[in-house]
Every structure is written in C-alpha cells, then in structure tokens.
Protein backbone atom coordinates (compact mmCIF):
# COMPACT_ATOMS: atom_id res chain seq x y z
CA UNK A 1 100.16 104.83 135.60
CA UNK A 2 99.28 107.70 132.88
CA UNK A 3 101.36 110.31 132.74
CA UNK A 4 100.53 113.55 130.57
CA UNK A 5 103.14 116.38 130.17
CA UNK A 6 102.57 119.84 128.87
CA UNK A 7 105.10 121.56 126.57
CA UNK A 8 105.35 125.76 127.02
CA UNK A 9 107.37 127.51 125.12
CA UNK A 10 110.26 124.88 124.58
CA UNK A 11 109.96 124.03 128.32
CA UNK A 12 108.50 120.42 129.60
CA UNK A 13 106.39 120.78 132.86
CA UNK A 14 104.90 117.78 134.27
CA UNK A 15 100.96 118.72 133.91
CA UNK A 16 99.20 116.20 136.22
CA UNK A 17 99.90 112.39 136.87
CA UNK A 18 96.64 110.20 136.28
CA UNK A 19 95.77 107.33 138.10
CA UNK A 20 94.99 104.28 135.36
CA UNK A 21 92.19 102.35 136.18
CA UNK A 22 92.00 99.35 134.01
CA UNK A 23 89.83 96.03 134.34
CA UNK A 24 89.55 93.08 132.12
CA UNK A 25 87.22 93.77 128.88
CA UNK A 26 83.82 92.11 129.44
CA UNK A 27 82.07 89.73 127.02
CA UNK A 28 82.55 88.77 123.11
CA UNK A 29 81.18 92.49 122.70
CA UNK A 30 84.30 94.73 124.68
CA UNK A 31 86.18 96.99 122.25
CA UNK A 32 89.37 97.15 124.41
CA UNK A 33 91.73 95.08 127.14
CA UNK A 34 91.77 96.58 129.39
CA UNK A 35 89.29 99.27 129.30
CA UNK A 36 89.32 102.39 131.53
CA UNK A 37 89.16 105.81 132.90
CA UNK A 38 91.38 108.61 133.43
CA UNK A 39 91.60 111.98 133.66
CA UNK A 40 93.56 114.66 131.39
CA UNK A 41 94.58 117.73 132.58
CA UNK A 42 97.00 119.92 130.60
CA UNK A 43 98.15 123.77 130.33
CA UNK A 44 99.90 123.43 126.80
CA UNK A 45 99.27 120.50 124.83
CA UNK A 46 98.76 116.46 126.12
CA UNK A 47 100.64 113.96 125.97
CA UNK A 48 99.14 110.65 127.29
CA UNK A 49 99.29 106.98 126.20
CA UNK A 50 98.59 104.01 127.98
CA UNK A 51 98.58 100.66 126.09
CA UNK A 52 95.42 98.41 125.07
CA UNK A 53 94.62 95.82 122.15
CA UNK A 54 91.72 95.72 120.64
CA UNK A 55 89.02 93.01 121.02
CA UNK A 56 85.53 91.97 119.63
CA UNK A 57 84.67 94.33 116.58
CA UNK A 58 87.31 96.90 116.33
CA UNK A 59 85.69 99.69 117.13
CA UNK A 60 87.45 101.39 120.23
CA UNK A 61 85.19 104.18 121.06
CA UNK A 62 86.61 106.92 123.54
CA UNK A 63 84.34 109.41 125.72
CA UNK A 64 85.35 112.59 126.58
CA UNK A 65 83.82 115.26 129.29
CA UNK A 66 85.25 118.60 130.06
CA UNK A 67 85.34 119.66 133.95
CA UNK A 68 87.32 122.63 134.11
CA UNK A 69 88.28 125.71 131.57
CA UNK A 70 87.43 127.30 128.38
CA UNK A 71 86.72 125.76 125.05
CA UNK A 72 89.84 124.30 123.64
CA UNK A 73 89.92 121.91 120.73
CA UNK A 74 91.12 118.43 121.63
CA UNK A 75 93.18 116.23 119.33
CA UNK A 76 92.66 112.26 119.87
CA UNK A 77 94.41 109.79 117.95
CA UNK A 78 94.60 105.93 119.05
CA UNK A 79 98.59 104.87 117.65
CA UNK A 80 99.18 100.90 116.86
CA UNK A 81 102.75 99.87 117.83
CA UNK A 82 105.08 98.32 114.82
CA UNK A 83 106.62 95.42 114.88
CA UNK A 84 109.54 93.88 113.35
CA UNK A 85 113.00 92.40 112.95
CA UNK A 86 114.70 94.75 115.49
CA UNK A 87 111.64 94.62 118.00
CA UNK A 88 108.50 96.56 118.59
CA UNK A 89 108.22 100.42 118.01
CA UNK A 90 105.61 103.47 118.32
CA UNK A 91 106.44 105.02 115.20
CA UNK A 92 103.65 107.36 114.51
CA UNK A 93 101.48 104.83 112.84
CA UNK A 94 97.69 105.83 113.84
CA UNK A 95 94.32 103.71 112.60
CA UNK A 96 91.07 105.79 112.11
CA UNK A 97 92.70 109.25 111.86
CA UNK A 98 92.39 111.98 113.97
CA UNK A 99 89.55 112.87 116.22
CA UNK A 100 89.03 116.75 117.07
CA UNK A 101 86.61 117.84 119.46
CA UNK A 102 85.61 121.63 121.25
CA UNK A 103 85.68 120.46 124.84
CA UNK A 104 84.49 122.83 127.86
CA UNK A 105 82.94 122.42 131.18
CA UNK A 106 79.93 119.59 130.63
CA UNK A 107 80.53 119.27 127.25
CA UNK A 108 80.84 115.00 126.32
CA UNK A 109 82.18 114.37 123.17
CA UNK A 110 82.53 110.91 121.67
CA UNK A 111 85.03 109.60 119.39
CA UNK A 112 85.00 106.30 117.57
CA UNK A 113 88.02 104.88 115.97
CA UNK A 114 88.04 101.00 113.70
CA UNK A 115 91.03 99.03 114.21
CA UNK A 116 92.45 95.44 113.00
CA UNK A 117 91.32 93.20 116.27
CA UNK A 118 94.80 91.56 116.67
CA UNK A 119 97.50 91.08 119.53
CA UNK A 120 98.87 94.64 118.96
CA UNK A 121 99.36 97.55 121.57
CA UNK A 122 97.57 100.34 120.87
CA UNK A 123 97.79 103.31 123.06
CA UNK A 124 95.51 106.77 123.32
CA UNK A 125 97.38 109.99 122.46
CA UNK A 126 95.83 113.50 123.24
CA UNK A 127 97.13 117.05 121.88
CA UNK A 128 95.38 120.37 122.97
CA UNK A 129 95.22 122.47 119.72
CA UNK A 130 96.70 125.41 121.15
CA UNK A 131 98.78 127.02 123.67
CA UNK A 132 95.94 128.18 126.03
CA UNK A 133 94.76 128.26 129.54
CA UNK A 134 94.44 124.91 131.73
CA UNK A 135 91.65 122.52 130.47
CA UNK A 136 90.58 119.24 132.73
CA UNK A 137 88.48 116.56 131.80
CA UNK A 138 87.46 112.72 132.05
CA UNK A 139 88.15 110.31 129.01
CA UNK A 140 86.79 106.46 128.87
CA UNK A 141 87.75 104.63 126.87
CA UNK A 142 86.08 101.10 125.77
C-alpha cells in the first residue's frame, strides 16, 4: 500500500490512499523489483514512497501522466536507504538528483534516474512545488 499525504498550512490531511500494484521485474533487462503503477493525487505537496531495488543496468526510469488540474511542477527524487551498525535508515540520501516536471491534464513526462544495481531499498518520493489546487496523475515506474 502507497500512501501520499498533503501538508496545508502546518496541518497533515490524508490526500488519497493508492493501491500498489507490483509484479516481479521481467528479464536480465528490468530496471526495478518490483515494478509498478500507482496513482498520485495531492492538494499541497506529495509524499509517497514505496520500496524497490534496482536490477539490470541501473537506470530506473519513472513515467508520469497528469489526469486532473492545472499545471503544477512536480518534484521526483528516487532515495537509497543507509545502512549500518545500528540498522538500516532513509536518511535523505537520493542517487540521480532531482527530477522536475510541469504536469497537467495529458501531459507524460519521463524521468530517468542511474543507480548502483545492488540489494538496497530504494523508494520514489514526490513533492508538488507549491501550495496549489488538487493535481492527479499516473506514475510507472520500471
């Protein structure tokens, strides 16, 4: 299960609940296990992760397509999880930087991101740029 929360004004409000659908990566070729599809849909900013390692060449490449609102910039960064003495952490550490994208309705953006192929979680994170109206969308990501 993905949650995303929005954040208004100091205030967290649960912004939708997405359904995770994840299947095995396919073939010496698949960027990430699992890959999948969700949905984002957020009124202030997004908050989303769901965890992944990354297989075959390193590229994770994540596909975006706006379904409902006004243009809104889109911030995606894919965060590896740190590991050490005292356990495994998410401590801001990102690989590729940070992908921004316009989105609106039928807009499909693509972002492409080159991590170490290793045993590590990985997980998607999302920010909205700015405190404006509701945007929806679809993101894949592979």
């Amino acid at each position: 299960m993905l949650r995303f929360l929005g954040v208004r004004k100091g205030l967290a409000i649960a912004a939708g609940v997405v359904a995770l659908v994840a299947g095995q990566a396919a073939g010496a070729y698949a960027n990430t296990n699992p890959q999948f599809n969700s949905t984002y849909d957020l009124s202030a900013q997004l908050f989303g992760a769901t965890h992944f390692t990354v297989v075959g060449n390193g590229t994770v490449t994540v596909t975006l397509t706006g379904t409902y609102g006004p243009s809104e910039t889109l911030n995606v960064t894919i965060e590896e999880q740190t590991c050490g003495f005292f356990g495994c952490n998410w401590d801001g550490v990102t690989v590729g930087g940070t992908c921004s994208r316009v989105m609106y309705v039928g807009r499909v953006a693509t972002c492409y991101f080159q991590a170490v192929v290793n045993n590590v979680l990985h997980r998607l994170d999302m920010t909205k740029a700015t405190d404006g109206q509701e945007i929806k969308g679809t993101v894949q990501v592979r």
